[in-house]
C-alpha atoms as a PDB file:
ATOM      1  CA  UNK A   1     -71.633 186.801  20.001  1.00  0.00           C
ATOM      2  CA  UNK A   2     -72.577 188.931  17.129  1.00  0.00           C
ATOM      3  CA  UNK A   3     -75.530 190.421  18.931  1.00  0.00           C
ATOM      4  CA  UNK A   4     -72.858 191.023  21.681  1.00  0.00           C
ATOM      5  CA  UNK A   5     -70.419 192.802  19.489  1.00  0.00           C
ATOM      6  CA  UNK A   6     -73.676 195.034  18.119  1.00  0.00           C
ATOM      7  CA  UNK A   7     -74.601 196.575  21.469  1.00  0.00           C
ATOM      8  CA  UNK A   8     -70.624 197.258  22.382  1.00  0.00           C
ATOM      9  CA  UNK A   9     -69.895 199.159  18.946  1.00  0.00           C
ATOM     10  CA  UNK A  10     -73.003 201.066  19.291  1.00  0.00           C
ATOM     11  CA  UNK A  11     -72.343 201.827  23.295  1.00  0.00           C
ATOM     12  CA  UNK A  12     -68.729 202.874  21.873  1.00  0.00           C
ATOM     13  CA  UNK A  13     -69.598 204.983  18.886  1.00  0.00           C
ATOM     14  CA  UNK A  14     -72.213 206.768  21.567  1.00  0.00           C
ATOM     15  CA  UNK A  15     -69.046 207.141  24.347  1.00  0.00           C
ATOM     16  CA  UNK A  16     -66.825 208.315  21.722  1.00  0.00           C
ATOM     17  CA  UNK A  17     -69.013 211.191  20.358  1.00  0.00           C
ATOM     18  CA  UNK A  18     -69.283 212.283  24.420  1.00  0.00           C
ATOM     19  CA  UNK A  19     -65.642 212.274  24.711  1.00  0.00           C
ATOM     20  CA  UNK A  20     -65.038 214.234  21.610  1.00  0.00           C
ATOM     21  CA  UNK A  21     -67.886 216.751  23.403  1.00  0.00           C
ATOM     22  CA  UNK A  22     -66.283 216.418  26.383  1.00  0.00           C
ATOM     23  CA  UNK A  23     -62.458 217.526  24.990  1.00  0.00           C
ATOM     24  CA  UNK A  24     -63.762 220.482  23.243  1.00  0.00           C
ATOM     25  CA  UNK A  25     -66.123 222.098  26.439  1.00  0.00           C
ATOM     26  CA  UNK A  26     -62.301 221.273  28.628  1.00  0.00           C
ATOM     27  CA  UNK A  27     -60.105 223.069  26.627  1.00  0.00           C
ATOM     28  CA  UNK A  28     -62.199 226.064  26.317  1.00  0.00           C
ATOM     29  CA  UNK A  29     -62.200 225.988  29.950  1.00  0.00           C
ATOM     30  CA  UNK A  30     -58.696 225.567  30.745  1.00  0.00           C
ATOM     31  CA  UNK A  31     -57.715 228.037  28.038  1.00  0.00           C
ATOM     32  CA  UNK A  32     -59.700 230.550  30.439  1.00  0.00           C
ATOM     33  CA  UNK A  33     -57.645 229.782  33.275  1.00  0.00           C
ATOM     34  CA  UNK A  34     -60.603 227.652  35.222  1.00  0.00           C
ATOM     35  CA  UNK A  35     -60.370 223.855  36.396  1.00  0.00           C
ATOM     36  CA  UNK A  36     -63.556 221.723  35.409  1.00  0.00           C
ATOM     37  CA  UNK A  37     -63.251 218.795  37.580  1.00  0.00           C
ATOM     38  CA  UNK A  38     -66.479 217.206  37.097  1.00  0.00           C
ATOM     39  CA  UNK A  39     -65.778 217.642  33.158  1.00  0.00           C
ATOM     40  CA  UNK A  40     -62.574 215.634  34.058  1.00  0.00           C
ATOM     41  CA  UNK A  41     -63.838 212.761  35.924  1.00  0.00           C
ATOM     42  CA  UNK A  42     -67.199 212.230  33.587  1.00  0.00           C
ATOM     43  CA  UNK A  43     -64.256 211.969  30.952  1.00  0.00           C
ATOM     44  CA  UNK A  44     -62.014 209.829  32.244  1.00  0.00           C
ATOM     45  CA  UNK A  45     -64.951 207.676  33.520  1.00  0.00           C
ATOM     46  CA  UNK A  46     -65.826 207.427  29.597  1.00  0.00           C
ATOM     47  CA  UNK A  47     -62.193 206.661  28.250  1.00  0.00           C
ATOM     48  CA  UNK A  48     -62.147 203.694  30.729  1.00  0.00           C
ATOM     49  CA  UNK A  49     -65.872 202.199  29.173  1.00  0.00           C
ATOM     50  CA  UNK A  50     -64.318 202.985  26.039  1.00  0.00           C
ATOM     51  CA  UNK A  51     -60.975 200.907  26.673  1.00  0.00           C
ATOM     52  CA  UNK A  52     -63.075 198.287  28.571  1.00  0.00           C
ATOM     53  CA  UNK A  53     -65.163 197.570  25.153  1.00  0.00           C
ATOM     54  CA  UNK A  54     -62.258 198.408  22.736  1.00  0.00           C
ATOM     55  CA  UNK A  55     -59.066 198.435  23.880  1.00  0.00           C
ATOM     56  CA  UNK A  56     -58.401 201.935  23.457  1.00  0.00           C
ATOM     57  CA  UNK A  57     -55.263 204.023  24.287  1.00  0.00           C
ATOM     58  CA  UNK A  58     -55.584 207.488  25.681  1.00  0.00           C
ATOM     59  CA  UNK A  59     -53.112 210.002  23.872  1.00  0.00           C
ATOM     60  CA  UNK A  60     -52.937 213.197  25.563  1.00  0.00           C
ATOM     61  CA  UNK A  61     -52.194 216.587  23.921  1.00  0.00           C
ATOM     62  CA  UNK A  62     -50.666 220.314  25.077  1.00  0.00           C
ATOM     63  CA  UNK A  63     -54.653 221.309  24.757  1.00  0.00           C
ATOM     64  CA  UNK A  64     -56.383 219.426  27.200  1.00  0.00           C
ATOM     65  CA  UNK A  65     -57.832 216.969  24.622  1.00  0.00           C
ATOM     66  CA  UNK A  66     -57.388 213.441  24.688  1.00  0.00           C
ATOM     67  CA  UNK A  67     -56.984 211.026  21.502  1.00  0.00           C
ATOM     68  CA  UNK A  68     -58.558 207.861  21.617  1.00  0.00           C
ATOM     69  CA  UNK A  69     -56.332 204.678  19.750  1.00  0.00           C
ATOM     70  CA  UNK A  70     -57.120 201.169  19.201  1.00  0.00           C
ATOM     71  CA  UNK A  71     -54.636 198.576  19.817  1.00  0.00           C
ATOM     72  CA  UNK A  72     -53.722 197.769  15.673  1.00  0.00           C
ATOM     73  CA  UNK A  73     -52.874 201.961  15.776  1.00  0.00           C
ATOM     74  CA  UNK A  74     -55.903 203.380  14.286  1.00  0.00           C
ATOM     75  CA  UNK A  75     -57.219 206.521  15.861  1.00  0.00           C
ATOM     76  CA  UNK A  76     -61.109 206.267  16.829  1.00  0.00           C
ATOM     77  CA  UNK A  77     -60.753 209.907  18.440  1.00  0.00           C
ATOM     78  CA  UNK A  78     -58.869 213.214  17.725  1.00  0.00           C
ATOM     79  CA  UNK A  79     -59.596 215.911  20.053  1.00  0.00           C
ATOM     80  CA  UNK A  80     -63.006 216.447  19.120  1.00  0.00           C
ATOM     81  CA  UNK A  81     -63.686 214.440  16.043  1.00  0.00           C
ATOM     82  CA  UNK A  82     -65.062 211.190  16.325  1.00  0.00           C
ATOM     83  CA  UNK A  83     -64.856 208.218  13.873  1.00  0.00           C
ATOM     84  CA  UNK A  84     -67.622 205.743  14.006  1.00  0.00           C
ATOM     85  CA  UNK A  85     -67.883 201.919  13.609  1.00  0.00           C
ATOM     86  CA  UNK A  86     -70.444 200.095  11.876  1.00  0.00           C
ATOM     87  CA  UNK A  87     -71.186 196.380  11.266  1.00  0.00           C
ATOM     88  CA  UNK A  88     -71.290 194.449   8.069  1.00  0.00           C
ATOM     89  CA  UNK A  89     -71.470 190.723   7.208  1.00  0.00           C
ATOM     90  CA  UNK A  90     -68.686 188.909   6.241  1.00  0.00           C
ATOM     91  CA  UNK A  91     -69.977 185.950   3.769  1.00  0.00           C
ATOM     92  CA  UNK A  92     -66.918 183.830   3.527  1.00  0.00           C
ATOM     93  CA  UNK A  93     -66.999 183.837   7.960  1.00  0.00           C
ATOM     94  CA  UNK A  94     -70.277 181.953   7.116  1.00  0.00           C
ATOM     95  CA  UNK A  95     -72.146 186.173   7.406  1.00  0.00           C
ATOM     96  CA  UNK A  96     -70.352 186.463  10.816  1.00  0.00           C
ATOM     97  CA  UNK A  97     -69.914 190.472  11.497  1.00  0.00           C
ATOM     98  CA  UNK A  98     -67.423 192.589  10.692  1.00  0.00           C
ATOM     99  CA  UNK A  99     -66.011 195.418  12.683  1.00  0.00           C
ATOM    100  CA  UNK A 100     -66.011 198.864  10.163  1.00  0.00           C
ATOM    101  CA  UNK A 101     -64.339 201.851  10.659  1.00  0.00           C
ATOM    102  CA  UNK A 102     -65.068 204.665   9.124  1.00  0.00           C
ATOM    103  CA  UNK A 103     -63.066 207.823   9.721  1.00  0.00           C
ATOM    104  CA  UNK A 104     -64.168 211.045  10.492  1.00  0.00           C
ATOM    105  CA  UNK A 105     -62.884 213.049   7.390  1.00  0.00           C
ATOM    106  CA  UNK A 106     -64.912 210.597   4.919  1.00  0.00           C
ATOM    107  CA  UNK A 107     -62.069 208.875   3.688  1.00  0.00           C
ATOM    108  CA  UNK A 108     -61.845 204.874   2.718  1.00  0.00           C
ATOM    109  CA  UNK A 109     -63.872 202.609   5.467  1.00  0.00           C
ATOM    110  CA  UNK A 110     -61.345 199.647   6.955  1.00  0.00           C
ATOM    111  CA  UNK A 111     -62.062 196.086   8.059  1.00  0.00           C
ATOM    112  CA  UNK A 112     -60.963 196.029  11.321  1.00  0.00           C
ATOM    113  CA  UNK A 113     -59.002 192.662  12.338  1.00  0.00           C
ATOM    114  CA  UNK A 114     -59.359 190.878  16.007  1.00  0.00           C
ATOM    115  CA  UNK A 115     -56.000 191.687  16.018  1.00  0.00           C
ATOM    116  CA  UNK A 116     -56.401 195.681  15.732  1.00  0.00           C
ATOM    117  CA  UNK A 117     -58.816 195.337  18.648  1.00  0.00           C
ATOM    118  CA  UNK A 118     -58.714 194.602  22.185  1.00  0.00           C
ATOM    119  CA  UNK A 119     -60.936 194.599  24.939  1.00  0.00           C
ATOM    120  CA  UNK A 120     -64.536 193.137  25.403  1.00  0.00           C
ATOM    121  CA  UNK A 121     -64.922 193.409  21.358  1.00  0.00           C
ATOM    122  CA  UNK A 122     -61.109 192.050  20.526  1.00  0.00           C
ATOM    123  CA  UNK A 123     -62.330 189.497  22.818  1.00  0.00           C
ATOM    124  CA  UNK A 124     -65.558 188.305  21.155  1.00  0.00           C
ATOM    125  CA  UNK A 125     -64.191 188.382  17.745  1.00  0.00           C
ATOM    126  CA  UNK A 126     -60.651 185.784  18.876  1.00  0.00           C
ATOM    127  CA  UNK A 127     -63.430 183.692  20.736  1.00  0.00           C
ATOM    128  CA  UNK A 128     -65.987 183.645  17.564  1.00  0.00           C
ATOM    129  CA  UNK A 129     -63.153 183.353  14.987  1.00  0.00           C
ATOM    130  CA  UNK A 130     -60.951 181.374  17.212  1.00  0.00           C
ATOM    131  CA  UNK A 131     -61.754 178.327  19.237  1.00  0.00           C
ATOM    132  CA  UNK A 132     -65.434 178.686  18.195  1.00  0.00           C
ATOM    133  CA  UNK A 133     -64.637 179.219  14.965  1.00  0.00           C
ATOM    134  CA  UNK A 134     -61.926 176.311  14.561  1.00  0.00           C
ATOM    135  CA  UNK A 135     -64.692 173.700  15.935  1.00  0.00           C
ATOM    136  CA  UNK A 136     -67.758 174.943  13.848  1.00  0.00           C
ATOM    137  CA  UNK A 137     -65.158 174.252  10.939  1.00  0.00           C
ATOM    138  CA  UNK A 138     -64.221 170.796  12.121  1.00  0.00           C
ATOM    139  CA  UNK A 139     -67.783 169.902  12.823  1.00  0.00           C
ATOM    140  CA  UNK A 140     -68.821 170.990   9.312  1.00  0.00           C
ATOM    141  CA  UNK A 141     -65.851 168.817   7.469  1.00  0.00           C
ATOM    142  CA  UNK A 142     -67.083 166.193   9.726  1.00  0.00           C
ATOM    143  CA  UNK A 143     -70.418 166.268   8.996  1.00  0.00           C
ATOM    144  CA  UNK A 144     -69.387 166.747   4.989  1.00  0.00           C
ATOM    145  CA  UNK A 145     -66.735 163.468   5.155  1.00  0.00           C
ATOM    146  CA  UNK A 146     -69.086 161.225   6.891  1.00  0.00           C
ATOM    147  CA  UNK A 147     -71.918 161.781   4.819  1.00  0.00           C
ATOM    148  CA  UNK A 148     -70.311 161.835   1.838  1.00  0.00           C
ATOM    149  CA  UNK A 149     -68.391 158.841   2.749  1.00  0.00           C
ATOM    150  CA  UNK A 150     -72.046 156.934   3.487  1.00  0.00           C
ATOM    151  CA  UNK A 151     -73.330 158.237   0.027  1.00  0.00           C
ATOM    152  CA  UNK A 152     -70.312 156.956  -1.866  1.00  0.00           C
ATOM    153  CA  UNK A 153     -71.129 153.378  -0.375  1.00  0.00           C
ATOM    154  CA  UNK A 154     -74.218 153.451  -0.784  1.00  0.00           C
ATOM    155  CA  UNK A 155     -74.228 154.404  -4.786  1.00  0.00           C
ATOM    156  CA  UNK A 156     -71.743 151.399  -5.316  1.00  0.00           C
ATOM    157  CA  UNK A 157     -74.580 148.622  -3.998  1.00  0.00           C
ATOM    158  CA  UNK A 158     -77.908 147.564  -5.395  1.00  0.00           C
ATOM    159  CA  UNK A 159     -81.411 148.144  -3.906  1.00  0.00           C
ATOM    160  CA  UNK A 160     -84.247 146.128  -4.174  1.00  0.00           C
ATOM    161  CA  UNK A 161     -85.230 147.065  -7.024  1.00  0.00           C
ATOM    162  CA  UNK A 162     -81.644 145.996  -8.639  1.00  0.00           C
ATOM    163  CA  UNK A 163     -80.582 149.792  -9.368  1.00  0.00           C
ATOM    164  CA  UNK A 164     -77.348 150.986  -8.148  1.00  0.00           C
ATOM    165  CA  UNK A 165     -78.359 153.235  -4.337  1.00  0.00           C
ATOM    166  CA  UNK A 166     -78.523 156.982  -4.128  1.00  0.00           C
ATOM    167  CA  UNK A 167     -77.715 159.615  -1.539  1.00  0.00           C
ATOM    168  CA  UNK A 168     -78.285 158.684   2.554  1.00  0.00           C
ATOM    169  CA  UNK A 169     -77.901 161.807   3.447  1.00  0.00           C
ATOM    170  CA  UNK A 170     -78.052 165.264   1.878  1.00  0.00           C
ATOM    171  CA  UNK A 171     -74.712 167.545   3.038  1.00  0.00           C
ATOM    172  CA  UNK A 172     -74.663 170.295   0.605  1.00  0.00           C
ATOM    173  CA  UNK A 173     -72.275 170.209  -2.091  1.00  0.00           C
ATOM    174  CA  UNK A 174     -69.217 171.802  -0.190  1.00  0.00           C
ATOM    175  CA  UNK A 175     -68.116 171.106   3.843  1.00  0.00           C
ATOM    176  CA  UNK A 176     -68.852 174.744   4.213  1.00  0.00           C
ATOM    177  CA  UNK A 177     -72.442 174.635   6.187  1.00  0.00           C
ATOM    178  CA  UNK A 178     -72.580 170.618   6.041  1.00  0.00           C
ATOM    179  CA  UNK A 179     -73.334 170.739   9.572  1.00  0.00           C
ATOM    180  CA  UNK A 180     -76.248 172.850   9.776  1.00  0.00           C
ATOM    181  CA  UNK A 181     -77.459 171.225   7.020  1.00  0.00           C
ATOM    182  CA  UNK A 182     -77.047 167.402   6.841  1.00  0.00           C
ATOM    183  CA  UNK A 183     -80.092 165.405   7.264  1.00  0.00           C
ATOM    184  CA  UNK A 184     -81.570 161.959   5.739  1.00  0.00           C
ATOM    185  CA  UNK A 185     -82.655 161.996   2.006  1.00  0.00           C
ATOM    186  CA  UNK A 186     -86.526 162.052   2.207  1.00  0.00           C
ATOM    187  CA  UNK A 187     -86.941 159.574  -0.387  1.00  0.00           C
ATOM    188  CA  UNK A 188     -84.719 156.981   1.342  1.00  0.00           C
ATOM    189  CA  UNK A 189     -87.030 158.002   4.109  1.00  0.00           C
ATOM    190  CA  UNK A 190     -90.191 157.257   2.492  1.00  0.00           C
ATOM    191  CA  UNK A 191     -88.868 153.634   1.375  1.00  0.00           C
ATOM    192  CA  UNK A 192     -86.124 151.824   3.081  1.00  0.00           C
ATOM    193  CA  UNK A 193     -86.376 149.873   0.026  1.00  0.00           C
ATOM    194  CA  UNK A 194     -83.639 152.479  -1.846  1.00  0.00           C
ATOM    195  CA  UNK A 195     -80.843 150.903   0.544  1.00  0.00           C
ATOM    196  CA  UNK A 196     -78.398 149.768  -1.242  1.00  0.00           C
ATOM    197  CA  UNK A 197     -77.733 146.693   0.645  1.00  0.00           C
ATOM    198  CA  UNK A 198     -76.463 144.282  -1.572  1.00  0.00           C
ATOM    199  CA  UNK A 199     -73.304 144.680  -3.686  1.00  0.00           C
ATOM    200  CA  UNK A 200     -74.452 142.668  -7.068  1.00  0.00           C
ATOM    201  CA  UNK A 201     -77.771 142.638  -8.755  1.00  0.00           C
ATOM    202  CA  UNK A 202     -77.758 139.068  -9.100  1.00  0.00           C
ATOM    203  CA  UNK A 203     -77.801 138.423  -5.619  1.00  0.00           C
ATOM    204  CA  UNK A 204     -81.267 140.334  -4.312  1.00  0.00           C
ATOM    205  CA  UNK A 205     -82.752 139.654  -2.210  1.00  0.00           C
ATOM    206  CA  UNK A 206     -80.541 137.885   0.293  1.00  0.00           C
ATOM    207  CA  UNK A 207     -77.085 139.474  -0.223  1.00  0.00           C
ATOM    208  CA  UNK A 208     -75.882 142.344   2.317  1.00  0.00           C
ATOM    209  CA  UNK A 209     -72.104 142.773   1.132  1.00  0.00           C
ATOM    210  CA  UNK A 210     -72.990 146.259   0.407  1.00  0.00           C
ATOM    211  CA  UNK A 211     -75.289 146.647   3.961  1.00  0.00           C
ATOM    212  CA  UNK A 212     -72.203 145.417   5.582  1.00  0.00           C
ATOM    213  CA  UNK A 213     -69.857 147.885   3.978  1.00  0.00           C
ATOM    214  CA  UNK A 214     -72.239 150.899   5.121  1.00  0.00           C
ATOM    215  CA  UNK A 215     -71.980 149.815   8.952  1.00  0.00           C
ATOM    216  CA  UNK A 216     -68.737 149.811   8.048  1.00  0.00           C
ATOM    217  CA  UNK A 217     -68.110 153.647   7.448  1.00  0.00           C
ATOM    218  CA  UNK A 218     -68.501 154.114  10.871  1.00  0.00           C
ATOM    219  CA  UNK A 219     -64.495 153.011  11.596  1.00  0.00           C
ATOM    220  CA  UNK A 220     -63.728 154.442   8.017  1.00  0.00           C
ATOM    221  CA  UNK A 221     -61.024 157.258   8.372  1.00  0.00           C
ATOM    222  CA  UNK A 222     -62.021 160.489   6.895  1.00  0.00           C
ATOM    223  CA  UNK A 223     -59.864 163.830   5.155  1.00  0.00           C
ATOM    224  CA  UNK A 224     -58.857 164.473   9.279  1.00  0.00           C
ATOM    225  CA  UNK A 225     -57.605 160.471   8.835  1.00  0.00           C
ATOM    226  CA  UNK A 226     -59.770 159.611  11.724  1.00  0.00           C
ATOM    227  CA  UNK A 227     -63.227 158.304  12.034  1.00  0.00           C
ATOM    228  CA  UNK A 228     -66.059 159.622  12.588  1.00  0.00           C
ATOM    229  CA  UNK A 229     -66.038 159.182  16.653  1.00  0.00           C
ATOM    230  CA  UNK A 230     -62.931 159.367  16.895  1.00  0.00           C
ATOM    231  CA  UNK A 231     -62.935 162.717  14.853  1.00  0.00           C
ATOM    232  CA  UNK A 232     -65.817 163.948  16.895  1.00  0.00           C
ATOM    233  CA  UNK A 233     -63.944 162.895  19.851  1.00  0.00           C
ATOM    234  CA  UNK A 234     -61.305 164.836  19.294  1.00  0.00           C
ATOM    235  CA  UNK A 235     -63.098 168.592  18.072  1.00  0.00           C
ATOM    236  CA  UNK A 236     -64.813 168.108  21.537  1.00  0.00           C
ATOM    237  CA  UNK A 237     -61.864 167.513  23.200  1.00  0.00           C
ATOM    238  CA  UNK A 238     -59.351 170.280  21.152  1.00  0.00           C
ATOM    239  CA  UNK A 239     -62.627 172.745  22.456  1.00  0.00           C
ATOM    240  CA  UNK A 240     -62.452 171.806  25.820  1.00  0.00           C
ATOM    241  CA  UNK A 241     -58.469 172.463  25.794  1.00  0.00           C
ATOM    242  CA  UNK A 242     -59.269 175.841  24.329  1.00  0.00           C
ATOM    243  CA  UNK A 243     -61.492 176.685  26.984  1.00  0.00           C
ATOM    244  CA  UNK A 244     -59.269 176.070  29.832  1.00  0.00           C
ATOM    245  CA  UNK A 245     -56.570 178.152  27.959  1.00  0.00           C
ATOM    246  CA  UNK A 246     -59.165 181.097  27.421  1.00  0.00           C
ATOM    247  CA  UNK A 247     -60.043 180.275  31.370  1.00  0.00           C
ATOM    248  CA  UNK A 248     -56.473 180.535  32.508  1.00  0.00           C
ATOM    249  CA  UNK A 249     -55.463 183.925  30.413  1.00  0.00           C
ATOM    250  CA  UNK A 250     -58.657 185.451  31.292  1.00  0.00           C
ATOM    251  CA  UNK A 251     -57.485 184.808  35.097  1.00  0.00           C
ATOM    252  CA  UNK A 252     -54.286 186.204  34.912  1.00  0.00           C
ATOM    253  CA  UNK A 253     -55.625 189.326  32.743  1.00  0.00           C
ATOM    254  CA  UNK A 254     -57.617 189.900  35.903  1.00  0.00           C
ATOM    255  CA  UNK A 255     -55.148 189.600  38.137  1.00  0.00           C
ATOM    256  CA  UNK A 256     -52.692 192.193  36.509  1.00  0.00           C
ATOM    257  CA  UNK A 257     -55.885 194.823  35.501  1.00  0.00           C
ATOM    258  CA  UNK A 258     -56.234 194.879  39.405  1.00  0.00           C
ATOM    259  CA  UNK A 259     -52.789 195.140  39.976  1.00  0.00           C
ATOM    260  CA  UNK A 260     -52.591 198.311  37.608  1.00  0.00           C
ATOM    261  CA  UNK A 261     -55.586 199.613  38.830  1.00  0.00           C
ATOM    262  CA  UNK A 262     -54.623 199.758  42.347  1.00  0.00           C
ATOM    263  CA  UNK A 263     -51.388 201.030  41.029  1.00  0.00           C
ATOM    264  CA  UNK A 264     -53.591 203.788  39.082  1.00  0.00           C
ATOM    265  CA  UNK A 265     -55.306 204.780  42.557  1.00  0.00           C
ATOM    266  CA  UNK A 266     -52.784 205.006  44.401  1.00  0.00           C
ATOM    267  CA  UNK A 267     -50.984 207.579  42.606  1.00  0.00           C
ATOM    268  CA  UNK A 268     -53.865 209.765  41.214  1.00  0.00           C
ATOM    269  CA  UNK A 269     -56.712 208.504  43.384  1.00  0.00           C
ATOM    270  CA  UNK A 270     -58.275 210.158  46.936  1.00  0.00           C
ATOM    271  CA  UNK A 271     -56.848 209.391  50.339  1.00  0.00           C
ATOM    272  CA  UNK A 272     -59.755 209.429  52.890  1.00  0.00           C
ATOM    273  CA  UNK A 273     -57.527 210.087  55.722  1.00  0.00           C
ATOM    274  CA  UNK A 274     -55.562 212.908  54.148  1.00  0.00           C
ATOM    275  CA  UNK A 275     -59.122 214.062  52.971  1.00  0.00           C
ATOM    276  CA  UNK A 276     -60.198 214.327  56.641  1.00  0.00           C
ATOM    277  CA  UNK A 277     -57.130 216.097  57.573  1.00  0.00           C
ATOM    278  CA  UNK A 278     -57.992 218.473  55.126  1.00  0.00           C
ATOM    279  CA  UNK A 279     -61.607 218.673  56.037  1.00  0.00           C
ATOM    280  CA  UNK A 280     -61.148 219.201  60.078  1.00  0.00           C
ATOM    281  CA  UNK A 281     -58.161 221.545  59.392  1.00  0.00           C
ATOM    282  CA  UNK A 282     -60.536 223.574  57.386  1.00  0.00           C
ATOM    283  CA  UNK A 283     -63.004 223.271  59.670  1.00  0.00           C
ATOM    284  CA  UNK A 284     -61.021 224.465  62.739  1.00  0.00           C
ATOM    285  CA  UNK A 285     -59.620 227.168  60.749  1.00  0.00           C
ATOM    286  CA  UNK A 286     -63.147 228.800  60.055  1.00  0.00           C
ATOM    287  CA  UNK A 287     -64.064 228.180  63.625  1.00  0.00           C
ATOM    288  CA  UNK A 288     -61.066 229.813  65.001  1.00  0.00           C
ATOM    289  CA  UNK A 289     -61.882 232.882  62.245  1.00  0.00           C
ATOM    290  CA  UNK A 290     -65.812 232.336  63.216  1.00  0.00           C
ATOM    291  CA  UNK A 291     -64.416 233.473  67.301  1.00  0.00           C
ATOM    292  CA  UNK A 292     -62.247 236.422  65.291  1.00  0.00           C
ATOM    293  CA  UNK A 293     -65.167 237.831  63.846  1.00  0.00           C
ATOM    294  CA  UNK A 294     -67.320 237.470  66.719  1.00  0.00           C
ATOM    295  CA  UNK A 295     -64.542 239.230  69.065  1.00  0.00           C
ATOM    296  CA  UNK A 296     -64.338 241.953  66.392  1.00  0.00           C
ATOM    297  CA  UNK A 297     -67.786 242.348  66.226  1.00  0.00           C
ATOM    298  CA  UNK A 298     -68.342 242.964  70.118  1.00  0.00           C
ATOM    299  CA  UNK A 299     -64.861 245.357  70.104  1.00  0.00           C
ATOM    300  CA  UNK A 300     -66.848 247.146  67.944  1.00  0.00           C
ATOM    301  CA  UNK A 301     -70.513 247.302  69.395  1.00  0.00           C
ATOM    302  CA  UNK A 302     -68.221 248.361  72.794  1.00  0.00           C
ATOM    303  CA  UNK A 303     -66.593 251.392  70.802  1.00  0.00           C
ATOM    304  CA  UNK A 304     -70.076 252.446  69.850  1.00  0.00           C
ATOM    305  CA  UNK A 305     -71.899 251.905  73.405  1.00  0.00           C
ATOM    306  CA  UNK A 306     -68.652 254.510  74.956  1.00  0.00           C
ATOM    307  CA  UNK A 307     -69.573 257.199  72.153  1.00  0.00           C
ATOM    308  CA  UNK A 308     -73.381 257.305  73.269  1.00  0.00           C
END
């Protein structure tokens, strides 16, 4: 997702300096009385990749510019001054990116939020930060809890060698990270011998109080106050639910963009029938003027024939 949200903020900083290009060659033009259409339409064509990616809001002025603003209010365009966005890593989102803007006239650079953002970029960071976010979270407390949980019963038995048991698994020393990093300890690894199975050091070999307390941990409610399947269980299933909620909005989203859009075409788009109209009323009009001509033409060659 973060490689994602790279090659949209660079594809909109590029569409937004074209845009701010773009207002400045129209309004020149239009302040000379002319029309340029195809100026117009590579514009507008622009603003729509732009609101795709962003969420932008076009903002029209009495100059023939158009400002370009995001969603939260900030203004990524001004007739033809273009702020830019740039990417830095957030540590505390585990060195997820961060959206930057930085304004045209130099001042202060701002965090941008996934809620000052909307389209295809809004949309990666609430999915990232959201639902994925929420499980990668749970799966790391998980991870932290049950480990931790193991260790704690395994330090209060007795090995074989009658010392008290050390870590059976190494989680990091916070639940941020656990579970990328949670793995057996290689020197319980190496020799099975450094299980603590027995809960006294007067009874080894032979007793397995403490073995039986590790299996144990498996039904032992964690910080969530479930176990660990159980807790698993449920981060599975609270993604799943997520999913089908992100399914379900993303359905209707698409069902009102078309909506609008046809809505949009209809009132500035091109008929093809009216166009054709057009075309073979043109068409008969220069034919008819085509026969004018010609008649005027042979008037005239008649005129000259009678002086000679």
């Amino acid at each position: 997702m973060d490689s994602s949200i790279t090659a949209a903020v660079q594809q909109v900083n590029a569409s937004l300096k074209q845009v701010g290009d773009l207002n400045r060659r129209i309004s020149v033009i239009e302040a000379s009385g002319s029309q340029p259409t195809d100026l117009l339409d590579k514009r507008h064509n622009l603003m729509d990749e732009v609101a795709n990616l962003i969420g932008a809001t076009q903002v029209p002025d009495a100059y023939g510019n158009v400002s370009l603003v995001l969603p939260g209010g900030t203004t990524l365009l001004s007739a033809s001054s273009a702020a830019e966005l740039v990417l830095q890593a957030d540590t505390p989102n585990k060195g997820h990116l961060d959206v930057v803007f930085t304004p045209a006239d130099g001042s202060a650079k701002v965090v941008l939020r996934q809620t000052d953002l909307g389209g295809q970029i809004g949309g990666l960071l609430a999915a990232r930060d959201g639902a994925l976010g929420k499980a990668s979270t749970d799966l790391d407390s998980l991870a932290y809890d049950f480990g931790t949980t193991v260790n704690a019963q395994n330090r209060a038995g007795y090995t074989l060698y009658g010392t008290h048991g050390g870590d059976v698994f190494n989680v990091g020393p916070a639940a941020f990270g656990a579970a990328a990093v949670i793995a057996s300890d290689p020197a319980l690894t190496g020799d099975p011998s450094l299980i603590a199975a027995s809960g006294t050091d007067t009874g080894i070999p032979g007793d397995a109080t403490n073995a039986q307390a590790l299996v144990a941990t498996q039904t032992a409610p964690l910080s969530n106050l479930l176990d660990v399947q159980k807790g698993l269980a449920k981060i599975v299933s609270d993604f799943g639910t997520a999913s089908a909620d992100a399914k379900d909005a993303a359905s209707f989203d698409k069902s009102v963009l078309t909506n609008l859009e046809n809505a949009r075409a209809s009132t500035s788009g091109v008929s093809m029938d009216d166009e054709m109209v057009a075309l073979l009323q043109t068409q008969h009009a220069f034919e008819a003027l085509s026969k004018v001509i010609n008649t005027a033409a042979a008037l005239l060659q008649t005129l000259i024939d009678l002086k000679t």
